[in-house]
Protein backbone atom coordinates (compact mmCIF):
# COMPACT_ATOMS: atom_id res chain seq x y z
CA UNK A 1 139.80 -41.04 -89.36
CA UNK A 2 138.38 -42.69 -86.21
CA UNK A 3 134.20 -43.97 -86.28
CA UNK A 4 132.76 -42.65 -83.44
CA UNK A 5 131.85 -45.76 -81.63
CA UNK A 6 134.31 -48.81 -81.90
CA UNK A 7 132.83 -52.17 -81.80
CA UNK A 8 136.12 -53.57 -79.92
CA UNK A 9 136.81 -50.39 -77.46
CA UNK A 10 133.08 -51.11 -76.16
CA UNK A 11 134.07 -54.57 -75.39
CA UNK A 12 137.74 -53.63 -73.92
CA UNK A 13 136.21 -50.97 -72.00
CA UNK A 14 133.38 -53.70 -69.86
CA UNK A 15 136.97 -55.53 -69.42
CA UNK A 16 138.96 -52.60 -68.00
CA UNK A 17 141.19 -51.87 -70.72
CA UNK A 18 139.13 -48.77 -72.56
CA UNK A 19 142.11 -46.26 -72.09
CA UNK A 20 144.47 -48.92 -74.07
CA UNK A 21 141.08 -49.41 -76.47
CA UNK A 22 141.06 -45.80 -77.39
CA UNK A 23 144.70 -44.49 -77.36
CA UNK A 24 145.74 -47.48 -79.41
CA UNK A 25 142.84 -48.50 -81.88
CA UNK A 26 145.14 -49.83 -85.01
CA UNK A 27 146.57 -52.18 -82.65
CA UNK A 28 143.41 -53.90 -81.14
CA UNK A 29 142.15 -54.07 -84.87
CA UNK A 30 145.23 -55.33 -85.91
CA UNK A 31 145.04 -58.37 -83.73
CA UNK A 32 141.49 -58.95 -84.69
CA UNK A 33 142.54 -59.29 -87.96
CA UNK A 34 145.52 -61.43 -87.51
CA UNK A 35 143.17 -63.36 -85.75
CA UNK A 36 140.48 -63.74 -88.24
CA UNK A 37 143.16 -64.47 -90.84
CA UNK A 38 144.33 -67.12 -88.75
CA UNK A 39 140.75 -68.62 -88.47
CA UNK A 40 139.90 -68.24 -91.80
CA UNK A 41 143.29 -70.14 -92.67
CA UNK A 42 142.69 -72.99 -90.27
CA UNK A 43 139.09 -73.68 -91.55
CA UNK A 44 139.88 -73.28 -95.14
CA UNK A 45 142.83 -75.99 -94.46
CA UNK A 46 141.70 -78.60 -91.74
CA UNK A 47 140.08 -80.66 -94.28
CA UNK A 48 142.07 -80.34 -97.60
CA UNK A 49 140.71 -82.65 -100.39
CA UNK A 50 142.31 -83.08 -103.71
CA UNK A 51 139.32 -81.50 -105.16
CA UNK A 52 138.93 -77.95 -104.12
CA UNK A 53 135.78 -77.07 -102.48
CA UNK A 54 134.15 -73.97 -100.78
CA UNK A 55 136.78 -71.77 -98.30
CA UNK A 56 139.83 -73.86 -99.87
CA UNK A 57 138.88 -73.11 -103.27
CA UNK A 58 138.55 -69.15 -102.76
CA UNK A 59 141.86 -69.22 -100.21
CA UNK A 60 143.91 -71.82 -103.11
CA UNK A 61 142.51 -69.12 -106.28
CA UNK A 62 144.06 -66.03 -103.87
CA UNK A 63 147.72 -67.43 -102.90
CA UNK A 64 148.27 -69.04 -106.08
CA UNK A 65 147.35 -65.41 -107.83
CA UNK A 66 149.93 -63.94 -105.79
CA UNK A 67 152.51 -66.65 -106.39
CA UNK A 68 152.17 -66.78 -110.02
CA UNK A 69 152.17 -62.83 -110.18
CA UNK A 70 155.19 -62.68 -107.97
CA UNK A 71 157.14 -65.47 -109.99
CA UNK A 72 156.56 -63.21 -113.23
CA UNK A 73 157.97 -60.46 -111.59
CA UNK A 74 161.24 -61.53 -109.53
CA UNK A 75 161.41 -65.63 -111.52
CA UNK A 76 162.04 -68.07 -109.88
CA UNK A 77 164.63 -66.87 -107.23
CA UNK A 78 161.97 -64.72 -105.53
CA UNK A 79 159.49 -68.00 -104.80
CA UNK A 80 161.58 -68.24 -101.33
CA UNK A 81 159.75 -64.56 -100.72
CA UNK A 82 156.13 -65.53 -101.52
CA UNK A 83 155.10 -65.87 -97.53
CA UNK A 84 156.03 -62.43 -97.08
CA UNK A 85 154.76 -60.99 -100.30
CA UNK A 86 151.41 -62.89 -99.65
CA UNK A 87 151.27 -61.83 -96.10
CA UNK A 88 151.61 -58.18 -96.90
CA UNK A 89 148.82 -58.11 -99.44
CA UNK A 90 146.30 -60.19 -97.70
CA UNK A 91 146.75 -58.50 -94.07
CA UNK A 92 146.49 -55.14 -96.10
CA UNK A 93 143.93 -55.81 -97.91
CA UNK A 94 141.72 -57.11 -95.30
CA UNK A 95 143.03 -53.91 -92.81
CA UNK A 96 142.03 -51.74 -95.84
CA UNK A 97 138.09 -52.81 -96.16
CA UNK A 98 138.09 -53.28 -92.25
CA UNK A 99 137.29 -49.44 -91.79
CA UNK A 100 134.20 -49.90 -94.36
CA UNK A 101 132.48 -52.04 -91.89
CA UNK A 102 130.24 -49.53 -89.35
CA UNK A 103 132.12 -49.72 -85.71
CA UNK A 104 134.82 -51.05 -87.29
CA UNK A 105 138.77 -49.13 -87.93
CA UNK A 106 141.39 -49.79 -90.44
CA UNK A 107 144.56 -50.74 -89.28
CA UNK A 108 145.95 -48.73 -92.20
CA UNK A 109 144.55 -45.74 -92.29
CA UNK A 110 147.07 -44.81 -88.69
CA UNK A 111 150.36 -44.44 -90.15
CA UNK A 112 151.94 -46.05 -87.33
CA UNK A 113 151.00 -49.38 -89.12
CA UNK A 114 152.13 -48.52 -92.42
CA UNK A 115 155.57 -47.40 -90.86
CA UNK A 116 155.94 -50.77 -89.43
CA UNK A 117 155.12 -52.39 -92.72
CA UNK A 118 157.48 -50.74 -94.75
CA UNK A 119 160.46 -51.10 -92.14
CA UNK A 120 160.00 -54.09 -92.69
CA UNK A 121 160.25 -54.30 -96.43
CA UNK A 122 163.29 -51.85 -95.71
CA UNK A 123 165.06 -54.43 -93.68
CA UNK A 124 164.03 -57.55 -95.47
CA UNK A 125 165.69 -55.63 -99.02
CA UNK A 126 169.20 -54.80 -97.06
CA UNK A 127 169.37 -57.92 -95.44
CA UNK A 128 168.72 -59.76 -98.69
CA UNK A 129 171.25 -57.95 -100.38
CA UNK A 130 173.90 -58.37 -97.75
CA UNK A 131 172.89 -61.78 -97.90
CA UNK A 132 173.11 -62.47 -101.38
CA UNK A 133 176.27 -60.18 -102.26
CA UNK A 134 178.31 -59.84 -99.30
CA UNK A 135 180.59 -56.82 -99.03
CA UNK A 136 179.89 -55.94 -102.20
CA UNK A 137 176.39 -55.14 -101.79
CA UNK A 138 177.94 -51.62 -101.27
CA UNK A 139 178.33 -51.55 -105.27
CA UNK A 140 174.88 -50.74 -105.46
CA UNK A 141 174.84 -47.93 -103.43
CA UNK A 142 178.33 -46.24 -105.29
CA UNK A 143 177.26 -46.06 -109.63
CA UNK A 144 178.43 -47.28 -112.27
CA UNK A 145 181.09 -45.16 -112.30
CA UNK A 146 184.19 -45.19 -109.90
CA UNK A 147 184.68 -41.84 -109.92
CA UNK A 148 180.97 -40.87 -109.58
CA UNK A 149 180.98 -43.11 -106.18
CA UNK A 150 181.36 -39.96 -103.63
CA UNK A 151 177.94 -37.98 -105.91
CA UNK A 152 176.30 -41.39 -105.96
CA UNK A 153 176.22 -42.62 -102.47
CA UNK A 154 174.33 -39.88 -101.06
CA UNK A 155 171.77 -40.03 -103.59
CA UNK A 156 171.37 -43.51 -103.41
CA UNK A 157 170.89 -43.69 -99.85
CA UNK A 158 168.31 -40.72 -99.70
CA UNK A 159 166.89 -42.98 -102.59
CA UNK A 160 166.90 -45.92 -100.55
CA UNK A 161 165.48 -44.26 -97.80
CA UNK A 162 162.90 -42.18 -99.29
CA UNK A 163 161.23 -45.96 -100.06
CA UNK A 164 160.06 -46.03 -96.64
CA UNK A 165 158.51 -42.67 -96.49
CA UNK A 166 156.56 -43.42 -100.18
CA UNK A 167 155.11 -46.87 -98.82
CA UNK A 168 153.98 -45.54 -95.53
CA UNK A 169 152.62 -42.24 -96.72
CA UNK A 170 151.11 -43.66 -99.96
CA UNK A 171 148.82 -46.49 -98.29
CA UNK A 172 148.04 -44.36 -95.21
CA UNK A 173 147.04 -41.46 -97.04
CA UNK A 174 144.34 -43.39 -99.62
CA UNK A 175 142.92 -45.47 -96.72
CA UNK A 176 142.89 -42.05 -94.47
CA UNK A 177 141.27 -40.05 -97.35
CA UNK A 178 138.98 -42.77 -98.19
CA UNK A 179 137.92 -43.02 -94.45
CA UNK A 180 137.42 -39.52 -94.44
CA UNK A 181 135.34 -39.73 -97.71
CA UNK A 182 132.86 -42.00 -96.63
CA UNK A 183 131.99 -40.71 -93.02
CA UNK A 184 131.48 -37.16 -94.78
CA UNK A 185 128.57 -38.78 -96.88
CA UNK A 186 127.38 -41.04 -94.22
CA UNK A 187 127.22 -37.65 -92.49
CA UNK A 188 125.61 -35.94 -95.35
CA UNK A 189 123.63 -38.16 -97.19
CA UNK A 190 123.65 -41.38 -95.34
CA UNK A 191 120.04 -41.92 -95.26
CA UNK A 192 120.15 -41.61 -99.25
CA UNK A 193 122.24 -44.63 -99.86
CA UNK A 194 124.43 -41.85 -101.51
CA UNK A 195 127.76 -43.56 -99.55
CA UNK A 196 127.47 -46.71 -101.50
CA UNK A 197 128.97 -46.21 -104.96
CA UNK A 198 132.05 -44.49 -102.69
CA UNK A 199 131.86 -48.07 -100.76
CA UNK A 200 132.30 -50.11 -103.69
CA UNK A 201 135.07 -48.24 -105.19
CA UNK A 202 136.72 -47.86 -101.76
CA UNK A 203 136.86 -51.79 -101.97
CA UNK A 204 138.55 -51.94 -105.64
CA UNK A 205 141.00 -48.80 -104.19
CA UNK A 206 142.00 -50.87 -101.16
CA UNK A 207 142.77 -53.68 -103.54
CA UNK A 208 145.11 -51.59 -105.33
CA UNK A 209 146.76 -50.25 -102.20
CA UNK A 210 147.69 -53.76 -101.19
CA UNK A 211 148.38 -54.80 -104.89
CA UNK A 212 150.75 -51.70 -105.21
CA UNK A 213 152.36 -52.08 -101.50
CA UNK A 214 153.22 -55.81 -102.98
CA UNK A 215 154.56 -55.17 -106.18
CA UNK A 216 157.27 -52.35 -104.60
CA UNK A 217 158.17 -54.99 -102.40
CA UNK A 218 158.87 -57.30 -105.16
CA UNK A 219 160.70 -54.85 -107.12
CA UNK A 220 162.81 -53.81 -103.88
CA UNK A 221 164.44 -57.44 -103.06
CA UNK A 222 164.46 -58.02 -106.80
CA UNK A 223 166.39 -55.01 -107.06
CA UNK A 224 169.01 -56.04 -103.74
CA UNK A 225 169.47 -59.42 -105.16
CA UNK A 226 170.50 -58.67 -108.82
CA UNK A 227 174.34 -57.64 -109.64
CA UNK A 228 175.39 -54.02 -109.49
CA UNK A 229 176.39 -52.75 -113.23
């Protein structure tokens, strides 16, 4: 789902660059929000005080939410992941209520940026695991049973595999659908205020989709770094 006017493909279009603006919107909103992110960041830490006040307080109440989540579910040996886990649900979350802005797009509702994302997760749990186990990471892949090893490993992988296709199609469809959602009432009934309600629950439903995205990324390099039974 696409607005029709773009607040940055305006802007890139006065510079010269409109044909990248509109063949590529995910990635010109993508940088905006890495950008914002990294703004946000900078003023909420150039002045840290022992005391929490104003953007520090809200930014120290988010990461250590995340971090004490994540510790509950992968202990302590899964602190070393809390960067990643932390930058997947706060860039998604932020690309997810992007698109509820008027001119604006989310990032995640093109499923090229999902893909990316969960790639990622993909290679981060296989490198982990090699990491961790060595050779023997293989184990995982082959049952618990020797015999069972040639029946297992093709399931396993198409398991393994099938991970990437249920993070990118799962976020990319609700941020899609509720894209589509809200410009059919804003098309319908958008003088009525009847898009609003949809608004606020499209902001608790992109919370999830980041919350969720997390979690199976937890559960993934969990998974890689315990012992094959």
């Amino acid at each position: 789902m696409e607005h029709p006017i773009f607040f940055l493909t305006k802007i890139l279009e006065a510079v010269g660059l409109g044909h990248f603006a509109h063949a590529y919107p995910h990635v010109i909103f993508t940088w905006l929000i890495m950008l914002l992110l990294v703004i946000f960041g900078w003023l909420a830490t150039k002045s840290i005080q022992l005391v929490p006040a104003g953007g520090q307080n809200l930014f120290e109440a988010v990461i250590s939410g995340v971090e004490n989540f994540q510790v509950e579910v992968m202990g302590e040996h899964g602190r070393v992941f809390f960067p990643l886990i932390a930058t997947f649900f706060i860039f998604i979350f932020f690309s997810n209520v992007f698109g509820l802005i008027p001119g604006f797009f989310s990032p995640t509702a093109n499923i090229n940026t999902t893909l990316a994302c969960a790639l990622i997760v993909f290679v981060t749990t296989h490198i982990v695991g090699i990491k961790i186990h060595g050779a023997k990471y293989i184990k995982h892949f082959l049952g618990p049973i020797w015999w069972l090893a040639p029946l297992m490993l093709p399931i396993e992988l198409i398991g393994h595999l099938s991970r990437i296709l249920s993070l990118t199609l799962r976020l990319f469809g609700n941020i899609m659908g509720e894209d589509l959602v809200l410009a059919i009432l804003l098309m319908l009934a958008g003088h009525f205020l009847a898009p609003l309600p949809m608004m606020f629950l499209a902001v608790f439903t992109s919370f999830v989709q980041a919350f969720i995205f997390s979690l199976l990324t937890m559960l993934y390099i969990s998974g890689a770094m315990e012992h094959a039974h």
